[in-house]
N, C-alpha and C. Protein backbone atom coordinates (compact mmCIF):
# COMPACT_ATOMS: atom_id res chain seq x y z
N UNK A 1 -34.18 25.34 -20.21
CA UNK A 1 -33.04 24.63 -20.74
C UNK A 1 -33.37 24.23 -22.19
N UNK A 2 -32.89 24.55 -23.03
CA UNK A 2 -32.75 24.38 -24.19
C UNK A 2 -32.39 22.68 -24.76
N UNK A 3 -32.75 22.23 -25.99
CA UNK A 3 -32.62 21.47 -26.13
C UNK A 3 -31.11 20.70 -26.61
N UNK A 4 -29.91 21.88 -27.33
CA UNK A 4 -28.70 21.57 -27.14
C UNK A 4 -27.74 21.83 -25.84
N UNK A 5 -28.60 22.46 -24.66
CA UNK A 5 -28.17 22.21 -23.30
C UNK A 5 -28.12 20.83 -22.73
N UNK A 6 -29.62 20.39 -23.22
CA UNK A 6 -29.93 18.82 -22.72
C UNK A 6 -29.01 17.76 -23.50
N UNK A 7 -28.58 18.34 -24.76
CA UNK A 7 -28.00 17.12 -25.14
C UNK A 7 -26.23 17.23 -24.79
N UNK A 8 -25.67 18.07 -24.66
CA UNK A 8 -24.35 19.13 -23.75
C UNK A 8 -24.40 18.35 -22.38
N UNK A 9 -25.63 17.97 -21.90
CA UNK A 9 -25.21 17.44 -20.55
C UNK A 9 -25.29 16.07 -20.71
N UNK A 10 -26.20 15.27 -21.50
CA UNK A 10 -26.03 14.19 -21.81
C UNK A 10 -24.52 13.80 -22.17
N UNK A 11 -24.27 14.40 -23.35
CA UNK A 11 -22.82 13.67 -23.61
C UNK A 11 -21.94 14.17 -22.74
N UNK A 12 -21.73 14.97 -21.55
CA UNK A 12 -20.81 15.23 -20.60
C UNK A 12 -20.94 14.08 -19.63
N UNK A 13 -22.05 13.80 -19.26
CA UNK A 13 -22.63 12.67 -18.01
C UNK A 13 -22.06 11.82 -18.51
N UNK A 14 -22.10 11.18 -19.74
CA UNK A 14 -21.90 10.00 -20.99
C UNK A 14 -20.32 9.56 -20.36
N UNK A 15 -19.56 10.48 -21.18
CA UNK A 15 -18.14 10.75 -21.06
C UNK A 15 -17.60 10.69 -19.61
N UNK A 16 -18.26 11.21 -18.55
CA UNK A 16 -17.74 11.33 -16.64
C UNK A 16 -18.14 10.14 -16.24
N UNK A 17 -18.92 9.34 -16.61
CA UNK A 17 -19.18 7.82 -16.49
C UNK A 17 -18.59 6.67 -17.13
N UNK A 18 -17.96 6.93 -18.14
CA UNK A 18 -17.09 6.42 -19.14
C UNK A 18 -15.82 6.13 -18.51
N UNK A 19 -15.33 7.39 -18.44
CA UNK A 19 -13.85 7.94 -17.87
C UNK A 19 -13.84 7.45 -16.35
N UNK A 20 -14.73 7.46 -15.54
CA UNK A 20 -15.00 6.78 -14.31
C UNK A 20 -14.63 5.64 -13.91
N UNK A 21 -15.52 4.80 -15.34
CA UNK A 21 -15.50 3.03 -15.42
C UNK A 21 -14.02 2.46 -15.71
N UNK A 22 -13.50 3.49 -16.48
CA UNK A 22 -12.00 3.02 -17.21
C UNK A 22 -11.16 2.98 -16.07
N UNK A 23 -10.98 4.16 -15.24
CA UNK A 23 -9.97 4.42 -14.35
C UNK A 23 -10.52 3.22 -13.10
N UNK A 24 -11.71 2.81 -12.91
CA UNK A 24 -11.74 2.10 -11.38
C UNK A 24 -11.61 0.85 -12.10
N UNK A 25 -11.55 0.39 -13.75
CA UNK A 25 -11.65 -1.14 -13.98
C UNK A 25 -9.82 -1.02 -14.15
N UNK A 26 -9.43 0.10 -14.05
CA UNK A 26 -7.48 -0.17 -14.11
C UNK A 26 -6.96 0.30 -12.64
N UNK A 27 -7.46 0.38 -12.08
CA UNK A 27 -7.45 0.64 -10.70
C UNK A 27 -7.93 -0.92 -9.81
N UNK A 28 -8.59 -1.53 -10.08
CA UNK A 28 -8.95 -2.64 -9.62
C UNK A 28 -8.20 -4.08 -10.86
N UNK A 29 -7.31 -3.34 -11.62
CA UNK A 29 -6.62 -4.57 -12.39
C UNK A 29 -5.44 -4.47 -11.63
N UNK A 30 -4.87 -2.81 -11.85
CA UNK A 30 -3.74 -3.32 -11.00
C UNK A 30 -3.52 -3.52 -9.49
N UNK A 31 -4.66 -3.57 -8.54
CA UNK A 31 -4.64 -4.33 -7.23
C UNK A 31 -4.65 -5.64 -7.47
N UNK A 32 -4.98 -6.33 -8.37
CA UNK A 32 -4.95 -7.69 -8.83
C UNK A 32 -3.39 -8.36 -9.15
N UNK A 33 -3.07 -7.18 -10.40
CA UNK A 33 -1.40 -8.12 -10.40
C UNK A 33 -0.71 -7.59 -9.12
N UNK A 34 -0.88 -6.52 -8.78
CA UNK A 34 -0.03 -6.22 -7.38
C UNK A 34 0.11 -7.56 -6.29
N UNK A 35 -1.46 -7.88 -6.15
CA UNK A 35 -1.78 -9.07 -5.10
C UNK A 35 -0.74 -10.56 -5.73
N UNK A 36 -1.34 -10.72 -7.01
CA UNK A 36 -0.76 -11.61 -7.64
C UNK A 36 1.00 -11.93 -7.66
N UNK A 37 1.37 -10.69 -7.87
CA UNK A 37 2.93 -10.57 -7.58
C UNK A 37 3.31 -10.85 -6.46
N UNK A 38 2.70 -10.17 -5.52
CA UNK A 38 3.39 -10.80 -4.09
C UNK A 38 2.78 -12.11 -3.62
N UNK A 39 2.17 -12.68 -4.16
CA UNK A 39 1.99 -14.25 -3.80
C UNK A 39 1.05 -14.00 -2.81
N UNK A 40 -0.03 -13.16 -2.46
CA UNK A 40 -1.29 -12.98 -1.57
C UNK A 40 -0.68 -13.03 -0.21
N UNK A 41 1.11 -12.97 0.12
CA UNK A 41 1.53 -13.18 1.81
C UNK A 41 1.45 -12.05 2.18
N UNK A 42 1.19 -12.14 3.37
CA UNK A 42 1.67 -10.51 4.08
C UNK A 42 2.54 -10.09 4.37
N UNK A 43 3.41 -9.09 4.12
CA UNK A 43 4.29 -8.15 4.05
C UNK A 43 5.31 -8.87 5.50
N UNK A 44 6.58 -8.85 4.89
CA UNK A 44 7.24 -9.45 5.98
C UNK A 44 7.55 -8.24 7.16
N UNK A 45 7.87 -8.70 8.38
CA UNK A 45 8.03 -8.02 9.41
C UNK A 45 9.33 -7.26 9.20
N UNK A 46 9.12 -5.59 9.52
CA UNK A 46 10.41 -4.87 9.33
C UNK A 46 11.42 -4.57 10.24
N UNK A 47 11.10 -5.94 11.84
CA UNK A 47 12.10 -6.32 12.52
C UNK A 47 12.82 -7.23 12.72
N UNK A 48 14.03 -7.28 12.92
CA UNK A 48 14.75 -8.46 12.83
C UNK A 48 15.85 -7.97 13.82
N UNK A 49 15.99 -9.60 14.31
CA UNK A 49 17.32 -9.30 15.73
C UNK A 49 18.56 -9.89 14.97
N UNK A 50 19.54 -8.50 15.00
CA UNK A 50 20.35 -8.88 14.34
C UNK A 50 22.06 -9.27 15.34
N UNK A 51 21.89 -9.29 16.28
CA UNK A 51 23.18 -9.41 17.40
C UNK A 51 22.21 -9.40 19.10
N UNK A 52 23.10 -9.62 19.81
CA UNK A 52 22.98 -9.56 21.14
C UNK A 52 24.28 -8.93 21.99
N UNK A 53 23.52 -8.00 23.28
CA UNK A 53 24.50 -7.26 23.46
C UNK A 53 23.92 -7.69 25.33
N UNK A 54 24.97 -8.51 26.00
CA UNK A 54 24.80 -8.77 27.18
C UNK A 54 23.75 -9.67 27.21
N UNK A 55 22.31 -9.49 27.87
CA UNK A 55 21.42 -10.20 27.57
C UNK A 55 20.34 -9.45 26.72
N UNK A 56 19.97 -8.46 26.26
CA UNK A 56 19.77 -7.85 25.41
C UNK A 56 19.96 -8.27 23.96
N UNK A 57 19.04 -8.20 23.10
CA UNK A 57 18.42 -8.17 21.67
C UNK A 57 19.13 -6.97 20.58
N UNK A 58 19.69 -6.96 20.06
CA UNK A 58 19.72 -6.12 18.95
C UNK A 58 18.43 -6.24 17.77
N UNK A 59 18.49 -5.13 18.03
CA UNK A 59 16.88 -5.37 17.04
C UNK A 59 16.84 -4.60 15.81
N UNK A 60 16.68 -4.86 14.43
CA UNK A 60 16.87 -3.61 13.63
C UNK A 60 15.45 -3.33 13.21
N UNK A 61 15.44 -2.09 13.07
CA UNK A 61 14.00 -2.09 12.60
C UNK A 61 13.91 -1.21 10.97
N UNK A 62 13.23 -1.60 9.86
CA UNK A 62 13.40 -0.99 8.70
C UNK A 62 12.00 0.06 8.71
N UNK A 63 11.54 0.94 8.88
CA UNK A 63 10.16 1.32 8.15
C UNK A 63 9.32 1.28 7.36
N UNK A 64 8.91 0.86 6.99
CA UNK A 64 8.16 1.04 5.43
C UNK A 64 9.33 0.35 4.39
N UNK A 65 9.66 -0.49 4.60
CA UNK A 65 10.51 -1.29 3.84
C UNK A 65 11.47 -0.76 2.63
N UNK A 66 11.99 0.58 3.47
CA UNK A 66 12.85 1.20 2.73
C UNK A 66 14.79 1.20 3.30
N UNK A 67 15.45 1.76 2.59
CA UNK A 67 16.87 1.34 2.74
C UNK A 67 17.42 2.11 4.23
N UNK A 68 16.96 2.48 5.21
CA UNK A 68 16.67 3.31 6.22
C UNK A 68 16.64 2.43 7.33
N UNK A 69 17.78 2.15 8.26
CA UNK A 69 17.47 1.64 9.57
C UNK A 69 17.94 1.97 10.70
N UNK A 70 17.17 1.63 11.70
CA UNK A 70 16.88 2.20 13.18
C UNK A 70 17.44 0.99 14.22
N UNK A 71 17.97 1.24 14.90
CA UNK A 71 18.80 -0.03 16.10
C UNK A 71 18.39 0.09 17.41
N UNK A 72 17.70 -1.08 18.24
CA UNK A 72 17.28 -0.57 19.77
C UNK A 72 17.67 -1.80 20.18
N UNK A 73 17.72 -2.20 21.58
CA UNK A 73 17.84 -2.80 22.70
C UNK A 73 16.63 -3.15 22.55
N UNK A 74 16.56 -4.93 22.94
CA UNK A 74 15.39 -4.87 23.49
C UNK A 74 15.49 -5.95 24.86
N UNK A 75 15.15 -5.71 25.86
CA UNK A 75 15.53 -6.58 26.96
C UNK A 75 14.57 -7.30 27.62
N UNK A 76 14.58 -8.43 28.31
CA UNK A 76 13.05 -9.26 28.40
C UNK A 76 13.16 -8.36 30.33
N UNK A 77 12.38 -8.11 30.61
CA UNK A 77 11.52 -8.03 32.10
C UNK A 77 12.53 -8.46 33.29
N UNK A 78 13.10 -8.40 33.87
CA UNK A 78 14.27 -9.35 35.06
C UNK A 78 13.02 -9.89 35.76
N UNK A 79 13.21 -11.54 36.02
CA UNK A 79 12.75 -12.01 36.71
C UNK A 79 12.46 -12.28 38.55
């Protein structure tokens, strides 16, 4: 290996460690305001009972907290 090989890998290593540090110190800033924005709570529940049908629950359910919803029954056990 030659000696402008050795210095070719130096400043490549240099630079892939560089470029490394940048992306995980903005990668770990923005998990910070992310956290910060939502006030550190946990994600609200994407069910909610929205009617009753007999003795039965209307239940809506959202997924992934998108504009998308799903409707079930939910009925307690007969005693």
């Amino acid at each position: 290996m030659t000696q402008e090989d050795k210095y070719a890998l130096e400043e490549f290593l240099r630079a892939a460690l560089t470029t490394s540090g940048v992306v995980a110190a903005f990668i770990i800033i923005m998990l910070v305001i992310i956290n910060v924005s939502s006030g550190g709570k946990p994600a609200e529940s994407s069910f909610e009972v929205v009617d009753k049908y007999k003795e039965c629950d209307v239940v809506r359910y959202a997924p992934h907290q998108v504009a998308e919803y799903k409707y079930f029954l939910y009925c307690p056990p007969p005693r």
